[in-house]
PDB file of N, CA and C in Angstrom:
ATOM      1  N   UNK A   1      22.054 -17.672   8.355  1.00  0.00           N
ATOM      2  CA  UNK A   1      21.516 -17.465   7.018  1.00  0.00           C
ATOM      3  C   UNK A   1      22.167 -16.209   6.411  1.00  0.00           C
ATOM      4  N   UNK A   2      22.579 -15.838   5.127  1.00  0.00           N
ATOM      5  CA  UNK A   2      23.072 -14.704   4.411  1.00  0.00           C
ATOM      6  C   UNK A   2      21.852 -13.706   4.376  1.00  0.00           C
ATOM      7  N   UNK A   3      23.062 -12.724   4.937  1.00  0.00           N
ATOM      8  CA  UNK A   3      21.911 -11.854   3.689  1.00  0.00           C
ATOM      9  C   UNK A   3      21.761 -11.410   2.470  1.00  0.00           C
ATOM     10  N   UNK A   4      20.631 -11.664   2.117  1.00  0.00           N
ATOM     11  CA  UNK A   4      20.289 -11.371   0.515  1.00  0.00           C
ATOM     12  C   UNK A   4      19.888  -9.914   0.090  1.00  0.00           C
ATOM     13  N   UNK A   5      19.871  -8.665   1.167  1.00  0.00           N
ATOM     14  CA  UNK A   5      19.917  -7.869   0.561  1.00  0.00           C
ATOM     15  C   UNK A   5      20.138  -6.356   1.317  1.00  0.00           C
ATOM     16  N   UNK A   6      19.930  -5.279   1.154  1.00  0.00           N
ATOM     17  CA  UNK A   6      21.258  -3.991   1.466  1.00  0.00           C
ATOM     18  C   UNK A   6      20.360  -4.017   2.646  1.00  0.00           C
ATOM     19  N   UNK A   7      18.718  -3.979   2.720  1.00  0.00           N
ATOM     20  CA  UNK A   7      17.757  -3.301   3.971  1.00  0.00           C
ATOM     21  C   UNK A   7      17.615  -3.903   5.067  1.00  0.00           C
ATOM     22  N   UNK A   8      17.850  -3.381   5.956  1.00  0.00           N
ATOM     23  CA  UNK A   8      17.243  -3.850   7.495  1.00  0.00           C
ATOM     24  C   UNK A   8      15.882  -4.241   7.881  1.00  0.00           C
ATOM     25  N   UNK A   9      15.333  -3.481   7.063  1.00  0.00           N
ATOM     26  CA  UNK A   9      13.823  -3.974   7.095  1.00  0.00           C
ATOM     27  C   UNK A   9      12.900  -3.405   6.070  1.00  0.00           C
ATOM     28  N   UNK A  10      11.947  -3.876   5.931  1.00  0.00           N
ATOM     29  CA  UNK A  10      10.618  -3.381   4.905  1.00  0.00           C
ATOM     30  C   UNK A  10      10.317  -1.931   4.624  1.00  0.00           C
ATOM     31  N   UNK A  11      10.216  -1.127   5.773  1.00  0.00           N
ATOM     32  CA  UNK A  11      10.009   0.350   6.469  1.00  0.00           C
ATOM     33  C   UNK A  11      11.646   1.085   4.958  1.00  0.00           C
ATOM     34  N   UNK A  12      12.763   0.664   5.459  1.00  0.00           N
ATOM     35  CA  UNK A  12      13.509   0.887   4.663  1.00  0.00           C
ATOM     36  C   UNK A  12      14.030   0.496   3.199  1.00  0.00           C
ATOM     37  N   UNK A  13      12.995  -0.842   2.857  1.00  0.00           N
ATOM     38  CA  UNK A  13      13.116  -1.114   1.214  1.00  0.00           C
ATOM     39  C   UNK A  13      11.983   0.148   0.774  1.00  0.00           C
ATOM     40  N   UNK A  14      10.665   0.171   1.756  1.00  0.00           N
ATOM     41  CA  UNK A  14       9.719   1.221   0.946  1.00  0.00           C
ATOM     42  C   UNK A  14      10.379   2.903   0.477  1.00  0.00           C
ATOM     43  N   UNK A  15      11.104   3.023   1.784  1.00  0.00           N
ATOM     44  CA  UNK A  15      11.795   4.178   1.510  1.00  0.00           C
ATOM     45  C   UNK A  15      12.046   4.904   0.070  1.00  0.00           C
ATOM     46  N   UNK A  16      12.926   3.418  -0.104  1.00  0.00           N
ATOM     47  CA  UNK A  16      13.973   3.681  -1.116  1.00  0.00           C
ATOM     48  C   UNK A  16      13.547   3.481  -2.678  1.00  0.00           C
ATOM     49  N   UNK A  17      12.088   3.296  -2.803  1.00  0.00           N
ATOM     50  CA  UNK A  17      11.636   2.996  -4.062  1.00  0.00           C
ATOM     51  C   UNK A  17      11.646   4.059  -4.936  1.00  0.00           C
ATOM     52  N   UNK A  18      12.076   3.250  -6.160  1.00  0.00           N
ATOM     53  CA  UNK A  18      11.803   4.984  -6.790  1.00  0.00           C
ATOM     54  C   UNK A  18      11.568   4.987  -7.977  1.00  0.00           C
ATOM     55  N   UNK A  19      10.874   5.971  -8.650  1.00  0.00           N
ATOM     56  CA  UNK A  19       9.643   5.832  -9.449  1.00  0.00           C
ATOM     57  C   UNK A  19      10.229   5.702 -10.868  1.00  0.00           C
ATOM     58  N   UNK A  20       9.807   4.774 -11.429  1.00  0.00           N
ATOM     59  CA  UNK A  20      10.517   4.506 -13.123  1.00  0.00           C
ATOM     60  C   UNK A  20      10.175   5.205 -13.790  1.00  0.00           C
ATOM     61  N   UNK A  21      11.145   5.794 -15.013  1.00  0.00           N
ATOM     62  CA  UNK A  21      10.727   7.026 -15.799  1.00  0.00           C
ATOM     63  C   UNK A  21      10.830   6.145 -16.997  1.00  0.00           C
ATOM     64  N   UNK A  22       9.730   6.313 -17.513  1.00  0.00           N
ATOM     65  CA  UNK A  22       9.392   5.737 -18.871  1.00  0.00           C
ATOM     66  C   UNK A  22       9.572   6.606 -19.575  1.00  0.00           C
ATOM     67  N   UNK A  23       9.961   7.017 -21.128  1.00  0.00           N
ATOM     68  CA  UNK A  23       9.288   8.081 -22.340  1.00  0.00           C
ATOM     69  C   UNK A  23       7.708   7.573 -22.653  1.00  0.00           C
ATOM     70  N   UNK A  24       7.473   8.641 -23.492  1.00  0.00           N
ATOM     71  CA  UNK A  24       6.576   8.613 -23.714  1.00  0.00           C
ATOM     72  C   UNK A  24       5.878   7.077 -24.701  1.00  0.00           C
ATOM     73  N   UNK A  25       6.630   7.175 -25.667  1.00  0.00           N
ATOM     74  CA  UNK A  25       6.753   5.588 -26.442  1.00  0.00           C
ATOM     75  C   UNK A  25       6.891   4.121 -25.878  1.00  0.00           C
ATOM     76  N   UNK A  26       7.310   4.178 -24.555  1.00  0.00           N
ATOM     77  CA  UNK A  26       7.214   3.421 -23.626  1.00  0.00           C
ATOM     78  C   UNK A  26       6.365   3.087 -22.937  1.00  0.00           C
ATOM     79  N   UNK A  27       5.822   4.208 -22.579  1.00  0.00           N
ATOM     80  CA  UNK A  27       4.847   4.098 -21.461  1.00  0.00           C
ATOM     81  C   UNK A  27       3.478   4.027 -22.290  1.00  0.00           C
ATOM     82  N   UNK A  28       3.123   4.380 -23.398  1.00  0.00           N
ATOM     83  CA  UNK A  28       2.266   4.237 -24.374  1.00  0.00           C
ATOM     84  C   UNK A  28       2.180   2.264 -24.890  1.00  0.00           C
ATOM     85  N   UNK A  29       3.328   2.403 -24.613  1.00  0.00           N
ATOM     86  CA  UNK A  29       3.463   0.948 -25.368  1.00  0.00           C
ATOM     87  C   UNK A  29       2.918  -0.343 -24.150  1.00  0.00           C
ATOM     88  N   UNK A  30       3.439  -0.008 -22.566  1.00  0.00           N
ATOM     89  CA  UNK A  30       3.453  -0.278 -21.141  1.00  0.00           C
ATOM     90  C   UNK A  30       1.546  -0.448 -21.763  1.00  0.00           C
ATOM     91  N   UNK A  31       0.961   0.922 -21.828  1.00  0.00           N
ATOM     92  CA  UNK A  31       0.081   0.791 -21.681  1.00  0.00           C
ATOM     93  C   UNK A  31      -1.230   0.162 -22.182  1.00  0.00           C
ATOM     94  N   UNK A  32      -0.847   0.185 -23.528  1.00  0.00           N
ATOM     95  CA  UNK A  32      -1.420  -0.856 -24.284  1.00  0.00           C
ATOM     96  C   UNK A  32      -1.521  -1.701 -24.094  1.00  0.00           C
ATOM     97  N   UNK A  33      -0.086  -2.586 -23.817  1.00  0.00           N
ATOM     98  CA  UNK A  33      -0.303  -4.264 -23.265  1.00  0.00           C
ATOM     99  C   UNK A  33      -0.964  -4.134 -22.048  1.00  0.00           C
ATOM    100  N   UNK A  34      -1.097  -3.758 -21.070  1.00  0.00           N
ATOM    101  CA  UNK A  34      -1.824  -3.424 -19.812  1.00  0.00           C
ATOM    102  C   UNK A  34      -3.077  -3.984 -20.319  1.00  0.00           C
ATOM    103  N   UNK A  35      -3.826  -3.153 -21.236  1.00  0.00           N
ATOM    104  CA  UNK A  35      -5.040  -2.793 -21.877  1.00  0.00           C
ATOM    105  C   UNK A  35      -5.315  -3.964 -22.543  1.00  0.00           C
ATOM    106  N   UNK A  36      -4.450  -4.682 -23.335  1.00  0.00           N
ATOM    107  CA  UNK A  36      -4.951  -5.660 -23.926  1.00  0.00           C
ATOM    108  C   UNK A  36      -4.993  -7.368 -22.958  1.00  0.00           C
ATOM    109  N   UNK A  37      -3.898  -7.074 -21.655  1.00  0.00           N
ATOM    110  CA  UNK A  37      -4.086  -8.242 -20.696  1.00  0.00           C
ATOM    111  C   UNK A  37      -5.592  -8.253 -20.091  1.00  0.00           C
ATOM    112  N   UNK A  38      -6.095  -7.165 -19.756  1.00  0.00           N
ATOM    113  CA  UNK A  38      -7.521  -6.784 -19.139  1.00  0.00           C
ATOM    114  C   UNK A  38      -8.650  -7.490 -19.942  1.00  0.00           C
ATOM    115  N   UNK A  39      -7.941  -7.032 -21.382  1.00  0.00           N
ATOM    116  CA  UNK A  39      -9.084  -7.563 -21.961  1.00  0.00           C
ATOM    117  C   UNK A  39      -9.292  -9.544 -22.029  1.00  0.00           C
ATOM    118  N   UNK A  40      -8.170  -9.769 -22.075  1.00  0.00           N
ATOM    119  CA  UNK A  40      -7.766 -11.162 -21.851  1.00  0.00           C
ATOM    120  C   UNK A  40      -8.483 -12.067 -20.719  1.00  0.00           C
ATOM    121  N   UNK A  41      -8.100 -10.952 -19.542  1.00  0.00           N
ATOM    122  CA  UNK A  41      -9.029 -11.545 -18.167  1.00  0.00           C
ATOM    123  C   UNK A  41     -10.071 -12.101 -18.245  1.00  0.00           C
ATOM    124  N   UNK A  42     -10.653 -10.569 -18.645  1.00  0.00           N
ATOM    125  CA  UNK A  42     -11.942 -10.340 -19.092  1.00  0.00           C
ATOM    126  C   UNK A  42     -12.658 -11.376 -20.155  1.00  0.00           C
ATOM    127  N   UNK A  43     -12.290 -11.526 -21.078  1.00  0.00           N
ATOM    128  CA  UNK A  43     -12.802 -12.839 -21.787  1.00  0.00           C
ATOM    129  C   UNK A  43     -12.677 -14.132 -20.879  1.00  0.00           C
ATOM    130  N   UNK A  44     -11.379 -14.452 -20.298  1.00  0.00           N
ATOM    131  CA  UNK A  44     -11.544 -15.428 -19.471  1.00  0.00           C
ATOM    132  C   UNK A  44     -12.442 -15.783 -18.427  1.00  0.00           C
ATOM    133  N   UNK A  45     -12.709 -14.791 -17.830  1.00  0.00           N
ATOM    134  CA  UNK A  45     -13.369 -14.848 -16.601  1.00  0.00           C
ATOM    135  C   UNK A  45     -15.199 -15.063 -17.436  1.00  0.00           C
ATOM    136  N   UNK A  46     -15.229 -14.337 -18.265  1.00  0.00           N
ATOM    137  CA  UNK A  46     -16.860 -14.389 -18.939  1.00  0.00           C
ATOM    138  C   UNK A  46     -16.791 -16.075 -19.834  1.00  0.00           C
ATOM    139  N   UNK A  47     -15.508 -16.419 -20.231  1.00  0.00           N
ATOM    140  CA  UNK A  47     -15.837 -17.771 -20.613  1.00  0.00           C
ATOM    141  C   UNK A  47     -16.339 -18.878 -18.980  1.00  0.00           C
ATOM    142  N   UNK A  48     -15.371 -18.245 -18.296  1.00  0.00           N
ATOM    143  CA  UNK A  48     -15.327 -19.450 -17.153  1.00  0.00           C
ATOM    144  C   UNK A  48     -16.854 -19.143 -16.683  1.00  0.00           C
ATOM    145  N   UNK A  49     -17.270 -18.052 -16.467  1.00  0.00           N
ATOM    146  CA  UNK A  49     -18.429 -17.718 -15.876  1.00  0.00           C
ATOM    147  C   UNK A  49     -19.634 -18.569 -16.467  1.00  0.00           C
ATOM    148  N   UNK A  50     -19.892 -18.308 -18.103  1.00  0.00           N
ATOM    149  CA  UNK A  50     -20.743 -18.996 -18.587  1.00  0.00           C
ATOM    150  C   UNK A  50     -20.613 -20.735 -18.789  1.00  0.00           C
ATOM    151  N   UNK A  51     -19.711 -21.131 -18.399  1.00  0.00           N
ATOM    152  CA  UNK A  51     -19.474 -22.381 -18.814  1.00  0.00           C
ATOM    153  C   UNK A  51     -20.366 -23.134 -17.691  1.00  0.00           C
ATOM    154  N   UNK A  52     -20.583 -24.481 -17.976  1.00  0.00           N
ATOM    155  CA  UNK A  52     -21.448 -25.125 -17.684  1.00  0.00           C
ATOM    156  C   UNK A  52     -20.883 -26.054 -16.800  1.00  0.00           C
ATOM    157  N   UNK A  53     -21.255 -26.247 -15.122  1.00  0.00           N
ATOM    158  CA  UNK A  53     -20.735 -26.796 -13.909  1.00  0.00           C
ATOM    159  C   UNK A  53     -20.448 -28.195 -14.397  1.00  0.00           C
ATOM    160  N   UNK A  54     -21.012 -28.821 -15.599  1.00  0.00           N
ATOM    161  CA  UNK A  54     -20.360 -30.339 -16.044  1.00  0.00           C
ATOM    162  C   UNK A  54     -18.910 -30.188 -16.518  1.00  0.00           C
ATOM    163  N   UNK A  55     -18.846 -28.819 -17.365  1.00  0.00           N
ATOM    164  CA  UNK A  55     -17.603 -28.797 -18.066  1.00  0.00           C
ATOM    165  C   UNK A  55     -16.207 -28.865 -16.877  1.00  0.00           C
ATOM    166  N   UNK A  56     -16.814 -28.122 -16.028  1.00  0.00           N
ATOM    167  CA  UNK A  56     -15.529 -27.979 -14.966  1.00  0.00           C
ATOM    168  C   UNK A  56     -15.413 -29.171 -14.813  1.00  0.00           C
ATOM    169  N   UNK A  57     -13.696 -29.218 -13.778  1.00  0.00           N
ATOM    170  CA  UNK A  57     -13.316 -31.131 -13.954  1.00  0.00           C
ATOM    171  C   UNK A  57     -12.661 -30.924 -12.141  1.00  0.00           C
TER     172      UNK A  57
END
C-alpha cells in the first residue's frame, strides 16, 4: 500500500500541529458563523424534540 503521508505515526502528526493564526476580522467572522450553526442545532434538535412520535417515519 502507498504512503499517503510524511508521519510514521499519530504521536508524530500531533506533534506537528500548529495553531492557525487568524486576524482579527477573521476570526470574528469564524466566530459568528460558529454562533449562528449552534443556533441552527439548537432549533433542530427543539423541533425534533417536540415533534410528535407519529411524525417520525
Amino acid at each position: 500500500m502507498a504512503k499517503l503521508t510524511r508521519y510514521t505515526s499519530f504521536e508524530a502528526l500531533k506533534s506537528d500541529i500548529q495553531p492557525a493564526k487568524l486576524n482579527q476580522a477573521d476570526s470574528a467572522k469564524a466566530h459568528a458563523e460558529f454562533e449562528e450553526f449552534v443556533k441552527l442545532l439548537q432549533r433542530e434538535l427543539a423541533a425534533k424534540k417536540s415533534a410528535k412520535p407519529s411524525d417520525e417515519r
